[in-house]
N, C-alpha and C. Protein backbone atom coordinates (compact mmCIF):
# COMPACT_ATOMS: atom_id res chain seq x y z
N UNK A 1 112.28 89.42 51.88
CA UNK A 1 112.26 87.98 51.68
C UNK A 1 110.90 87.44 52.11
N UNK A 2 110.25 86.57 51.46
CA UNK A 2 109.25 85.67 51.90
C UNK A 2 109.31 84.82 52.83
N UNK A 3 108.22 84.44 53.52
CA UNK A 3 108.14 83.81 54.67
C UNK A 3 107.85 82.80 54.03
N UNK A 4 108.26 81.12 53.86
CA UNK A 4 107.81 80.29 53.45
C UNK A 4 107.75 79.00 54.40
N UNK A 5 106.24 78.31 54.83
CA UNK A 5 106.60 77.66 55.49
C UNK A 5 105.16 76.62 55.03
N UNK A 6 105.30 75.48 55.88
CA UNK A 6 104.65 74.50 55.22
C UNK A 6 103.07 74.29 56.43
N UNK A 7 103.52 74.98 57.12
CA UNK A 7 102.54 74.91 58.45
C UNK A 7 101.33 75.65 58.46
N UNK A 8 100.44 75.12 57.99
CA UNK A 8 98.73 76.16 57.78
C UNK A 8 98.43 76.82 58.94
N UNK A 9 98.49 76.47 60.00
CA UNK A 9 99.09 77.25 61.45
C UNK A 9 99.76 78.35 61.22
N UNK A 10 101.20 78.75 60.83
CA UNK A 10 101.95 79.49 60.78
C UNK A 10 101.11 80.76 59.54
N UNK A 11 100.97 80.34 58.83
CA UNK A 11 99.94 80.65 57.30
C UNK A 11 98.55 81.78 57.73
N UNK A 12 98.10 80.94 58.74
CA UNK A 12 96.86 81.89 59.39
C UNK A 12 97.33 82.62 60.34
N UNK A 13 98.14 82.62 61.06
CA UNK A 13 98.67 83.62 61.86
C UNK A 13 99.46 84.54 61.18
N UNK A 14 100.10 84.42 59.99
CA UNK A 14 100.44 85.36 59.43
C UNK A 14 99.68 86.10 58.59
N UNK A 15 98.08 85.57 57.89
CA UNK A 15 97.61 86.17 56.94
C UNK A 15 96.72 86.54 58.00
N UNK A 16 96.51 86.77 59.56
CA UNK A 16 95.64 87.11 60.47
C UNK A 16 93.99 86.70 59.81
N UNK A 17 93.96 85.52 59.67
CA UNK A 17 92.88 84.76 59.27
C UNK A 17 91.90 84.37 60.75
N UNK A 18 90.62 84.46 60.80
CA UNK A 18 90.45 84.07 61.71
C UNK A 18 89.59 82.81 61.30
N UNK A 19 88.97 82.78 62.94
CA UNK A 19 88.45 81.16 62.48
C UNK A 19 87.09 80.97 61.67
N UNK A 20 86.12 82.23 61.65
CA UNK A 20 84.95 82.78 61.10
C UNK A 20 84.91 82.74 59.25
N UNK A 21 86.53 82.82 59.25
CA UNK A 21 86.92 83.04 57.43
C UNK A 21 86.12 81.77 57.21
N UNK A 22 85.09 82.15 55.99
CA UNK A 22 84.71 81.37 55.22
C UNK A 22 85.58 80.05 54.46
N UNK A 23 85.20 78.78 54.59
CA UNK A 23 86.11 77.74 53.96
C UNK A 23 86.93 77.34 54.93
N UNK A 24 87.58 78.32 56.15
CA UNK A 24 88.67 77.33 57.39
C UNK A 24 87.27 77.51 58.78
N UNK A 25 87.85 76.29 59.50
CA UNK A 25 87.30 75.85 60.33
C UNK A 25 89.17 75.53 61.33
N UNK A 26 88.66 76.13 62.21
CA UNK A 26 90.03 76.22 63.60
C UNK A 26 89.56 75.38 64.48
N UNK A 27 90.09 73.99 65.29
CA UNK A 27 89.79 74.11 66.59
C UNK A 27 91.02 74.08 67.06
N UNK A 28 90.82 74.17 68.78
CA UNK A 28 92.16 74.13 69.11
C UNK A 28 91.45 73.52 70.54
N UNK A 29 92.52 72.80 71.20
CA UNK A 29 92.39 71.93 72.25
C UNK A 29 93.95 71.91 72.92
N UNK A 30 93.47 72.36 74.34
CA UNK A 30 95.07 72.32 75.30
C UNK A 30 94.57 71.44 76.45
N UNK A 31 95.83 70.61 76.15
CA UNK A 31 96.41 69.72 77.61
C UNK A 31 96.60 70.45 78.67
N UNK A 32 95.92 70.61 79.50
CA UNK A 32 96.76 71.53 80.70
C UNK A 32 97.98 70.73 81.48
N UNK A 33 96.98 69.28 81.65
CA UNK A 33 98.01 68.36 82.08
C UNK A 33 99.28 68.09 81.45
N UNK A 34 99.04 67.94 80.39
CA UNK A 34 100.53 68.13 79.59
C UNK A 34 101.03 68.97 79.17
N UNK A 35 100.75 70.07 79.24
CA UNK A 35 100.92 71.42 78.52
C UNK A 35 101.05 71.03 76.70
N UNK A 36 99.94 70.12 76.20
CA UNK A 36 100.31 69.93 75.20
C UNK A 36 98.88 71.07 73.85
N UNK A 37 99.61 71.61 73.10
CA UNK A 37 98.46 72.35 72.40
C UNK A 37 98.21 71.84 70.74
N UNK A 38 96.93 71.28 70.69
CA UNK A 38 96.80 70.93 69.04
C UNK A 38 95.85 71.98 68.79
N UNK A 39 96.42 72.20 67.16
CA UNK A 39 95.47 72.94 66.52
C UNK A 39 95.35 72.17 65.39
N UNK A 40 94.17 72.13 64.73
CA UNK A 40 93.48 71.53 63.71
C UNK A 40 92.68 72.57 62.42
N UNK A 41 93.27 72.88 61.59
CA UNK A 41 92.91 73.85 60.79
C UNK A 41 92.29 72.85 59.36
N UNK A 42 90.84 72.98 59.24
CA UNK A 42 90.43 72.28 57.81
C UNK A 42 90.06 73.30 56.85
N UNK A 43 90.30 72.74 55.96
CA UNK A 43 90.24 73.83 54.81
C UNK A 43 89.28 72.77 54.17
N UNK A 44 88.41 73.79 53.65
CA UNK A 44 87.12 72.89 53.37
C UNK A 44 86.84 73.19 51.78
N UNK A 45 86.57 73.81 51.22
CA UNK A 45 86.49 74.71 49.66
C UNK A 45 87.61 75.45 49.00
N UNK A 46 87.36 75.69 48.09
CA UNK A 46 88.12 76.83 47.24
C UNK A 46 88.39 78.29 48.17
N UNK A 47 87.56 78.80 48.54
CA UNK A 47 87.71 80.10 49.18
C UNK A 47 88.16 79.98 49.95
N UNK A 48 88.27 78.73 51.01
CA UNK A 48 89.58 78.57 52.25
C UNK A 48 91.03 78.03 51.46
N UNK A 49 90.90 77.48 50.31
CA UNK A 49 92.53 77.37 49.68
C UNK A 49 92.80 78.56 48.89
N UNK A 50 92.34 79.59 48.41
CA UNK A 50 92.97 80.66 48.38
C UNK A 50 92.90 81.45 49.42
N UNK A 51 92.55 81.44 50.40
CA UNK A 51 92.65 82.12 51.57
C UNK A 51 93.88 81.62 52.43
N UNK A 52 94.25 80.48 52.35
CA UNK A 52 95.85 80.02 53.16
C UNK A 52 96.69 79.65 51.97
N UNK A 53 96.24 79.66 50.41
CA UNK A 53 97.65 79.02 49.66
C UNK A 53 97.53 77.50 49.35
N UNK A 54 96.84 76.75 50.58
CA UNK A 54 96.78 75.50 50.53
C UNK A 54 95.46 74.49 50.16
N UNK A 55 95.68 73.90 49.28
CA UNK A 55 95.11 72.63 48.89
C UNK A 55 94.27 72.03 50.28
N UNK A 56 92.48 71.79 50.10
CA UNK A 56 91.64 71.18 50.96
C UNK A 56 92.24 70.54 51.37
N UNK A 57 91.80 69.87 52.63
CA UNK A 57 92.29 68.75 53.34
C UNK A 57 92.51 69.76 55.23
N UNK A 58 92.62 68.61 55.56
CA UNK A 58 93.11 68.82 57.23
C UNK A 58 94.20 68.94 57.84
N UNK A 59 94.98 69.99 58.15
CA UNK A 59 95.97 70.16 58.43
C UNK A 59 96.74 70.51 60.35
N UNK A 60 97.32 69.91 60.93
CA UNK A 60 97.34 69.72 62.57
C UNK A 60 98.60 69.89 63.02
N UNK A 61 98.31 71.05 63.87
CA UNK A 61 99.88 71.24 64.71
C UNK A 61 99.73 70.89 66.03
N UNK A 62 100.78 70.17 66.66
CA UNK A 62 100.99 69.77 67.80
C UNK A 62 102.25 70.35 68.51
N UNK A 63 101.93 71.09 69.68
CA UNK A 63 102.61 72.32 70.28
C UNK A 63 103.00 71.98 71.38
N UNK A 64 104.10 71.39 72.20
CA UNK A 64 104.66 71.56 73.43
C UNK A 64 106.22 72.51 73.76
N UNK A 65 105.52 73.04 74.81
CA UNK A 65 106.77 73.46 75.40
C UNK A 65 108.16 72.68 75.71
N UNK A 66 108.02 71.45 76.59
CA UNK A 66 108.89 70.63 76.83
C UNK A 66 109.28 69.95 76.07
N UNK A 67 108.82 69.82 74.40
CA UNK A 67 109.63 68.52 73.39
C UNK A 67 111.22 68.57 73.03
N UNK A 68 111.61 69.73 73.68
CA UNK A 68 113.10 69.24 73.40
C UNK A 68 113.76 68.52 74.67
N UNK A 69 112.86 68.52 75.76
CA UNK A 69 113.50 68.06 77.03
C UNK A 69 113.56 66.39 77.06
N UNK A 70 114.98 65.52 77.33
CA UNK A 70 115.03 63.81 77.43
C UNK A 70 113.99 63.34 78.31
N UNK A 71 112.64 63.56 78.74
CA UNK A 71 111.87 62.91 79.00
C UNK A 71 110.42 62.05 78.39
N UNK A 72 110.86 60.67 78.84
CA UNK A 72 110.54 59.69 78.05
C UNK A 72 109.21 59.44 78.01
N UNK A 73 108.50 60.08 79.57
CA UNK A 73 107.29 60.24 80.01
C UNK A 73 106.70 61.04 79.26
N UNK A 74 107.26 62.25 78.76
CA UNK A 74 106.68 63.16 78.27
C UNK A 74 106.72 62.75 76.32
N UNK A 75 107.87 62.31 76.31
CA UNK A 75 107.11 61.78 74.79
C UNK A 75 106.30 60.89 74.51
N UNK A 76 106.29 60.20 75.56
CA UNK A 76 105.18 59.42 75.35
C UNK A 76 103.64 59.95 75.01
N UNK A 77 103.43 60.97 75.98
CA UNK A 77 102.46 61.77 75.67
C UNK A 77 102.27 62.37 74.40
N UNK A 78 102.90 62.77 74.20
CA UNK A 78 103.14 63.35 72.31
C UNK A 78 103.08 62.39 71.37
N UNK A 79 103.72 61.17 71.65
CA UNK A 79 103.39 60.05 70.79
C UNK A 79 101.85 59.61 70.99
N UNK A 80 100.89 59.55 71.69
CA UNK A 80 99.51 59.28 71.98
C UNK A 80 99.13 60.32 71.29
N UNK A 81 99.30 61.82 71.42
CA UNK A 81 98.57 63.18 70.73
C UNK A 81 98.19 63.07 69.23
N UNK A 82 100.00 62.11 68.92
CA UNK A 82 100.05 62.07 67.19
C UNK A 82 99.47 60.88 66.98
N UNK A 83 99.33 60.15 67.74
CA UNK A 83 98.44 58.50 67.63
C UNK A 83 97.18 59.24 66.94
N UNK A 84 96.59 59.62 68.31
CA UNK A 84 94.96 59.77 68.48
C UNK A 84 94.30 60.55 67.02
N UNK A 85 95.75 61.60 66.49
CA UNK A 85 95.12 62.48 65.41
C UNK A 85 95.05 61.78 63.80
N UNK A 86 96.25 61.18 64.10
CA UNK A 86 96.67 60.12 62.75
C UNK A 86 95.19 58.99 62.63
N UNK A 87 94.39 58.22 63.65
CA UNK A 87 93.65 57.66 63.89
C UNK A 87 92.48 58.33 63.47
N UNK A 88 92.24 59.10 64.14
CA UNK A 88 90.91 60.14 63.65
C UNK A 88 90.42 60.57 62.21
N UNK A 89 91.83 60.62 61.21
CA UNK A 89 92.01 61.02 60.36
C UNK A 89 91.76 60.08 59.35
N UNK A 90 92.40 58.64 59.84
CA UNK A 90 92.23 57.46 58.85
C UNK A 90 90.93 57.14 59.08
N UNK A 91 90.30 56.89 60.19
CA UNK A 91 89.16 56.70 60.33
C UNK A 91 87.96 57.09 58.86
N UNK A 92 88.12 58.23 59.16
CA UNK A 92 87.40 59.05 58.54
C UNK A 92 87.89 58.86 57.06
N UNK A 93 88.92 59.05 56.72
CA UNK A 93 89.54 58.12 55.08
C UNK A 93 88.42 56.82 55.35
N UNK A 94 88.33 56.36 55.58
CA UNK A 94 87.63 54.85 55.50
C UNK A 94 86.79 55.02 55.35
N UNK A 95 85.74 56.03 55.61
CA UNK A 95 84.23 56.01 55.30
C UNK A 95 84.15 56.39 54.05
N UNK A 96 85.37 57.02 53.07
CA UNK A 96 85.05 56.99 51.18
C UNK A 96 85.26 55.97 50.76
């Protein structure tokens, strides 16, 4: 059976892509304080969308341990993570 999933994250860890592959660009940034982990995978050309499957553009996973736990403190934090990236993103829409 195929692995099908929608997560360019999941995509490069399975096609053991690294971050050097021509066309993707990886960063990754951890909260220690929050234990919160984003990764930011851009796919920049043709040779990085056949290299993950996926269509250019910027694609971002946001990783905590604790998101299934009822603390309100702590989503809050996750709600700022997805603020700050959603922001960054439009931003940058605005300068075309």
């Amino acid at each position: 059976m195929q692995n099908r999933t929608d997560l360019a994250l999941e995509l490069k860890e399975e096609k053991n892509i690294g971050s050097a592959q021509s066309g993707i660009i990886v960063k990754t940034r951890i909260d220690t304080t929050n234990h919160i982990k984003e990764t930011k995978i851009i796919i920049k050309n043709k040779k990085g969308e056949d290299s993950l499957g996926k269509p250019k553009g910027t694609y971002i996973t946001i990783e905590a341990k604790d998101l299934s736990t009822n603390d309100g403190s702590f989503h809050k934090e996750m709600s700022e993570a997805l603020f700050l990236n959603l922001k960054e993103m439009l931003n940058k829409k605005k300068k075309y």
